[in-house]
Protein backbone atom coordinates (compact mmCIF):
# COMPACT_ATOMS: atom_id res chain seq x y z
CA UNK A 1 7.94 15.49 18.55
CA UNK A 2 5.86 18.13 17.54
CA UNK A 3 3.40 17.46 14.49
CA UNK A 4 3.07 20.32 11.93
CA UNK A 5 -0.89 21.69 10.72
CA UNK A 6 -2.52 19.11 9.07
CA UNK A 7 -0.55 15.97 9.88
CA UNK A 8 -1.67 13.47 12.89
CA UNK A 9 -0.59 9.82 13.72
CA UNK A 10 -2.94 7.01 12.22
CA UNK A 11 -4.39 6.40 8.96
CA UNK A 12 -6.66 8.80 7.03
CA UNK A 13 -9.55 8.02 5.90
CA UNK A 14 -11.05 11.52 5.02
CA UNK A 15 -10.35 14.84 5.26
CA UNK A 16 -11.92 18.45 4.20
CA UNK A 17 -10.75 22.09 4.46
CA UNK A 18 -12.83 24.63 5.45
CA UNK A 19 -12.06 28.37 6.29
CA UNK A 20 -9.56 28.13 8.79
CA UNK A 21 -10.77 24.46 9.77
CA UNK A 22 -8.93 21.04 8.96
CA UNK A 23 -11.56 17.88 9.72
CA UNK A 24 -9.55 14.23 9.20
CA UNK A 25 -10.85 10.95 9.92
CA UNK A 26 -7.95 8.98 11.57
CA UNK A 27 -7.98 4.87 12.18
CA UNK A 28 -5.58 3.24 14.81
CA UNK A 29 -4.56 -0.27 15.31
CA UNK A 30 -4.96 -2.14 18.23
CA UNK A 31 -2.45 -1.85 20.48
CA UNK A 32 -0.62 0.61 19.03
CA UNK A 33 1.65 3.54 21.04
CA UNK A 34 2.15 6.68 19.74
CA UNK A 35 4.93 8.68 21.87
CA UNK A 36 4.93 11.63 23.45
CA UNK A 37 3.76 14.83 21.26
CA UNK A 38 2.41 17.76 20.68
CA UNK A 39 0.65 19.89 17.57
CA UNK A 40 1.11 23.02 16.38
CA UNK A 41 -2.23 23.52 16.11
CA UNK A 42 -5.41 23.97 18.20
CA UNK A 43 -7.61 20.84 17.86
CA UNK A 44 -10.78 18.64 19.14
CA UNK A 45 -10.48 14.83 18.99
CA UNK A 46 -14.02 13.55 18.81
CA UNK A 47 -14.06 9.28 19.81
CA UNK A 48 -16.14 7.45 17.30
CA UNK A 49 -14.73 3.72 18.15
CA UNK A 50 -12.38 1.96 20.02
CA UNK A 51 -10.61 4.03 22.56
CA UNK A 52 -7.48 4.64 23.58
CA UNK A 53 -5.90 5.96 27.35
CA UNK A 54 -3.99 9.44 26.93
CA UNK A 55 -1.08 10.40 29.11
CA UNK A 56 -0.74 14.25 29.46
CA UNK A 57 1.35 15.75 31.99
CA UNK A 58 1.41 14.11 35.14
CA UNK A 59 -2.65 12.90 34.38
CA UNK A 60 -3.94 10.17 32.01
CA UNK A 61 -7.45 9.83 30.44
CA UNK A 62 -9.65 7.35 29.14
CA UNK A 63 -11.18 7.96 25.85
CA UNK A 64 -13.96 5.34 24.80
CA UNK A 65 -17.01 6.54 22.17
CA UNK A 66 -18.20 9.70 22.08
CA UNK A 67 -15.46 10.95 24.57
CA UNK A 68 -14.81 14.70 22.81
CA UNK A 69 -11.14 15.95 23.87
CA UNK A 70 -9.15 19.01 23.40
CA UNK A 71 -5.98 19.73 22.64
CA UNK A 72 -4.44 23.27 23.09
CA UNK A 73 -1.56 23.96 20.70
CA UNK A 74 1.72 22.55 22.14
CA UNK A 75 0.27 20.26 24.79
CA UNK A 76 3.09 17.28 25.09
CA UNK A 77 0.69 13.69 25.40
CA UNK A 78 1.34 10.30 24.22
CA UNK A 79 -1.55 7.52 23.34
CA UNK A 80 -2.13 3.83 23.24
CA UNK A 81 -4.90 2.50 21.53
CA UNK A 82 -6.67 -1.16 23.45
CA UNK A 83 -8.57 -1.95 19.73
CA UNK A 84 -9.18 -0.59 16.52
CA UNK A 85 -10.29 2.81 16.73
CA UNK A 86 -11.27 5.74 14.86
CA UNK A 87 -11.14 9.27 15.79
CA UNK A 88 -12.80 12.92 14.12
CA UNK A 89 -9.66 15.59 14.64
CA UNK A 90 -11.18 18.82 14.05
CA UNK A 91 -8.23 21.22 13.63
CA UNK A 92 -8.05 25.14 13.87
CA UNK A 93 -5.88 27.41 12.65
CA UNK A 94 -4.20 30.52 14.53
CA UNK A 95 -6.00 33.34 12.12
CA UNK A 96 -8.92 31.70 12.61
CA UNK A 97 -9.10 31.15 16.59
CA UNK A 98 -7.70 35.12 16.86
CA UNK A 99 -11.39 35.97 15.17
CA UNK A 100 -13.01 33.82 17.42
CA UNK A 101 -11.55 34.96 20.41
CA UNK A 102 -12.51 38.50 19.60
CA UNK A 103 -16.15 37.43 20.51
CA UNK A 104 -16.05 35.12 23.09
CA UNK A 105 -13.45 33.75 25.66
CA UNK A 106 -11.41 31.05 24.16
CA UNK A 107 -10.68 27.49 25.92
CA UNK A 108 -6.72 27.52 26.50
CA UNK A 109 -6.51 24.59 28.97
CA UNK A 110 -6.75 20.76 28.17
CA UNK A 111 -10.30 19.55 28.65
CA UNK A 112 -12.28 16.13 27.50
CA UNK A 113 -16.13 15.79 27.70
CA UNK A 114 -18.48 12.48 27.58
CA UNK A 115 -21.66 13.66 27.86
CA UNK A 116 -24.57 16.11 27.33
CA UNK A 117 -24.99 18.78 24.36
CA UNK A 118 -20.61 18.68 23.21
CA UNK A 119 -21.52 15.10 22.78
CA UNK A 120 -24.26 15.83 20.63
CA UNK A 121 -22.85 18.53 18.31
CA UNK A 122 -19.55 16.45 17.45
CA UNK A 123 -21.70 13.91 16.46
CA UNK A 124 -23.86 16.14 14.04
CA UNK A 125 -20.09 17.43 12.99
CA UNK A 126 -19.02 13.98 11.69
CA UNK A 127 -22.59 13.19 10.08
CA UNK A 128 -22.25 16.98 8.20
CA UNK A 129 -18.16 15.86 7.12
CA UNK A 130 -19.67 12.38 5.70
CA UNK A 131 -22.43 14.21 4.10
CA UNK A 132 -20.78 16.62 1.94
CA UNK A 133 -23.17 18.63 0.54
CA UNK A 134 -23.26 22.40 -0.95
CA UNK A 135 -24.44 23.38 2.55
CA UNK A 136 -22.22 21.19 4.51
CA UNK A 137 -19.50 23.81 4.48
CA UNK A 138 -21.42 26.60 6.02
CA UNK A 139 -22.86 24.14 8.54
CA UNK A 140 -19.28 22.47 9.82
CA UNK A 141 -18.20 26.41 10.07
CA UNK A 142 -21.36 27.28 12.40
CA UNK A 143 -21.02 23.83 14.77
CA UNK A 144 -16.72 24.20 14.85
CA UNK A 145 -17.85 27.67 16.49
CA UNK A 146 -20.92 26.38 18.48
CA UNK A 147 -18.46 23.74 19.71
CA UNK A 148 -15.50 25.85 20.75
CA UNK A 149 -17.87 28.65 22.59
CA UNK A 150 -19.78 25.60 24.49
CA UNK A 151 -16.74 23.74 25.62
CA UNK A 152 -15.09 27.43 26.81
CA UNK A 153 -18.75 28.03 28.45
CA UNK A 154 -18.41 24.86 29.94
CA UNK A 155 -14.34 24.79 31.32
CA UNK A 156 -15.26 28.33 32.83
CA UNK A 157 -18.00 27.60 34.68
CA UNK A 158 -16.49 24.64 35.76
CA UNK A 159 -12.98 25.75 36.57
CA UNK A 160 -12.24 27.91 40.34
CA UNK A 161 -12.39 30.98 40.73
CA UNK A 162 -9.57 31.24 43.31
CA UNK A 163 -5.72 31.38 41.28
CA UNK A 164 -4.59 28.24 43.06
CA UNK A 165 -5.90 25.62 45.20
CA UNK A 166 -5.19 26.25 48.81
CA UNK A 167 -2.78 24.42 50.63
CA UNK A 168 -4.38 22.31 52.41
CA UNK A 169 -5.98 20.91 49.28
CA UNK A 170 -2.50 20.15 47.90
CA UNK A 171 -1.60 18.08 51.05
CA UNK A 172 -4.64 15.91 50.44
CA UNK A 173 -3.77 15.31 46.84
CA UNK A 174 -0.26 14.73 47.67
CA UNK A 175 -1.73 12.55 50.37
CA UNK A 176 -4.09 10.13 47.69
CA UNK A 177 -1.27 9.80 45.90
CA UNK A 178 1.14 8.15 48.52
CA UNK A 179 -1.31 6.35 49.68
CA UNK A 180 -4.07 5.18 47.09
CA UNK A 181 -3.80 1.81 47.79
CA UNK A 182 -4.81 2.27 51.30
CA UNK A 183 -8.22 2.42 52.79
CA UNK A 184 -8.32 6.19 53.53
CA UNK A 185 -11.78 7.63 54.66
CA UNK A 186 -12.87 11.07 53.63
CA UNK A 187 -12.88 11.83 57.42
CA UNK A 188 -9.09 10.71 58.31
CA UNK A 189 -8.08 12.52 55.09
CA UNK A 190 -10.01 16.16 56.58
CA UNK A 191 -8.64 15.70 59.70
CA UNK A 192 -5.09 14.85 58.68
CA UNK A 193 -5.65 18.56 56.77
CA UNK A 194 -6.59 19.62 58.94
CA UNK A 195 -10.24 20.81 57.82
CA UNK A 196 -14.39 19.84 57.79
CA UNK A 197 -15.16 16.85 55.01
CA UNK A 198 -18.27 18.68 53.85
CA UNK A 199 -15.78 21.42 53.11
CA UNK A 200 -12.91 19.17 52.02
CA UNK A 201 -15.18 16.92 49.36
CA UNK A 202 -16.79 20.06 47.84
CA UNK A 203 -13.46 22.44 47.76
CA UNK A 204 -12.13 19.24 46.05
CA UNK A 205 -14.92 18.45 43.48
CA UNK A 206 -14.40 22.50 42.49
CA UNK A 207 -10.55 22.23 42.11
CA UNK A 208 -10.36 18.45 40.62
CA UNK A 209 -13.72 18.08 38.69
CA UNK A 210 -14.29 14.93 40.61
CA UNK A 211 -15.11 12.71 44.02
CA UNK A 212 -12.22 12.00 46.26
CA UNK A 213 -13.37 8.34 45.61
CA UNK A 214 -13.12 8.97 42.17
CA UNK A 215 -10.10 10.69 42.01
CA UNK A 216 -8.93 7.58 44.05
CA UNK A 217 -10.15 5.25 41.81
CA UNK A 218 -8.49 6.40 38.83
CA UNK A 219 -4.83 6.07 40.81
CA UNK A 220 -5.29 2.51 41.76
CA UNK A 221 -6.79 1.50 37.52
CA UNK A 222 -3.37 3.78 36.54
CA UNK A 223 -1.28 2.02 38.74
CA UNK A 224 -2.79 -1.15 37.61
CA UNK A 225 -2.01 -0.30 33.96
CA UNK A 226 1.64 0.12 34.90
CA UNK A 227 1.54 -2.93 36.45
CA UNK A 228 0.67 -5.02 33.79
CA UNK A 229 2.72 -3.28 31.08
CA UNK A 230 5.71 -3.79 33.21
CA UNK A 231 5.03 -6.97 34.99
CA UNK A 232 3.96 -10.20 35.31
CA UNK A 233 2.33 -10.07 38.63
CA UNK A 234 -1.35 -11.57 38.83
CA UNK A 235 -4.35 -10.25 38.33
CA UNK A 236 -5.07 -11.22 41.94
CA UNK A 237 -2.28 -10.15 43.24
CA UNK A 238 -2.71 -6.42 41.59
CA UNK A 239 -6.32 -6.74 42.45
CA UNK A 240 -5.20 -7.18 46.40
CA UNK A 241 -2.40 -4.34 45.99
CA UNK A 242 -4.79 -1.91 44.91
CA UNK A 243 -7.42 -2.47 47.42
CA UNK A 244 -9.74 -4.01 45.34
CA UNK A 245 -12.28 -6.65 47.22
CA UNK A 246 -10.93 -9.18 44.89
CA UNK A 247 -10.29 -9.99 41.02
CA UNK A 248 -13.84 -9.60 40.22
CA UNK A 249 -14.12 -6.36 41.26
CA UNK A 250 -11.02 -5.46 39.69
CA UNK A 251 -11.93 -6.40 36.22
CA UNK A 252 -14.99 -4.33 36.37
CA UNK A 253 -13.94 -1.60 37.36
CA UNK A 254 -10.75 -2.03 34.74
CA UNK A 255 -13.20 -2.43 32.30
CA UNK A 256 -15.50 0.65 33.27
CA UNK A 257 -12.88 3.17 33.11
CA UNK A 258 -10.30 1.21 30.20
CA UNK A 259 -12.88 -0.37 27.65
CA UNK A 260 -10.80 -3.44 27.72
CA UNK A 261 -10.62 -6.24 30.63
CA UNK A 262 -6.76 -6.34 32.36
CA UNK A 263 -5.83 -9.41 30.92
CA UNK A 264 -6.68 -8.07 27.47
CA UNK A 265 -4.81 -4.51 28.05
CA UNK A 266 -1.75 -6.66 29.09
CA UNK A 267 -1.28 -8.71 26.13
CA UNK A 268 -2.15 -5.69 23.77
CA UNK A 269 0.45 -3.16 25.60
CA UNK A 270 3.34 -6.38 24.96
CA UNK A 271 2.42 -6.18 20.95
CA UNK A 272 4.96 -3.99 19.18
């Protein structure tokens, strides 16, 4: 489905118009799905509660507070909310991204940020759209355009240089993901590559944005996720399949990266 300007999933709470700019305050029940979409428009969705794990392409993300995420136009995702949440969707229309982008390089690529100064200006965003005063629309102008120019700053300095990853690098992705529940070691996955693991963990941190480990980690909590949607196995028993040390470690690492312990995320994902 894709959603015209203007209209997202949820509840509204607020909304304003300004130049080429749509900001709406959305809230979202617990443990509800929304299906796979996509928007017309170009748009940031800033985290203010709750949190919610988004599906896009063949990745998924979590998104707790003060997790900023964008959209490019057309991007096909699907979400499901663990609690009540609300969300800050600043939106952007096509006249006014073609003026941006006549200044600056403009983000194309789906991106999400939890830290540092993107953090800190979608915050002052939502204080400016609750405040509402006869400066407020010349301020939320200024910070949608600070925002947009730091989070292109940010993907581009960030993203390789080279037009695809090399080969090799493909065979070790394709690698962690037939066999994340196994205890691979940085070194057996360089030499099956055939390659130096100084030069495989940094060539992979450039391409993937993250650890091996990490990159590892998030397979097993996915997999875990479609385990207890789908299935009644145990929490042990998914805890042992995923090469956890046990349920313990399971649940906090569940929790770290979902907001919501396993047992709770099962139970919420059955609700309809």
């Amino acid at each position: 489905m894709k959603l015209s300007f203007a209209r997202l999933y949820g509840n509204v709470l607020a909304n304003a118009s300004v130049a080429g700019l749509t900001l709406t305050e959305t809230s979202y029940a617990p443990s509800l799905k929304l299906p796979k979409h996509s928007h017309e428009q170009t748009y940031f969705c800033f985290v203010l509660e709750g949190g919610f794990t988004e599906v896009y392409g063949r990745r998924s993300r979590s998104c707790r507070p003060s997790t900023l995420v964008f959209h490019p136009a057309g991007e096909t995702h699907s979400d499901f909310f663990h609690a009540d949440s609300r969300c800050l969707n600043l939106q952007m229309n096509a006249a006014w991204l073609e003026r941006v982008s006549r200044e600056t390089k403009v983000l194309t690529s789906s991106a999400d940020f939890c830290n540092g100064s993107l953090v800190r200006l979608a915050g002052r965003l939502f204080r400016e759209f609750c405040n509402g005063d006869v400066f407020s629309r010349l301020i939320i102008e200024a910070l949608a355009l600070e925002i947009l120019a730091e989070a292109s700053r940010h993907s581009l300095k960030t993203a390789p240089h080279a037009a695809a990853a090399p080969r090799w690098l493909e065979q070790a992705r394709e690698l962690l993901h037939e066999q994340f529940c196994e205890r691979l070691s940085q070194t057996e996955i360089a030499e099956l590559v055939g390659v130096h693991p100084v030069h495989l963990a940094r060539e992979f941190r450039r391409f993937h944005g993250c650890t091996i480990g990490e990159y590892l980690r998030r397979l097993r909590i996915e997999f875990a996720c479609r385990q207890l949607s789908a299935s009644d196995v145990s929490l042990s028993e998914i805890a042992l399949t995923t090469g956890f040390f046990d349920q313990s470690h399971f649940t906090r690492t569940f929790k770290a990266l979902i907001g919501t312990t396993p047992n709770q995320y099962r139970i919420a994902s059955r609700l309809r």
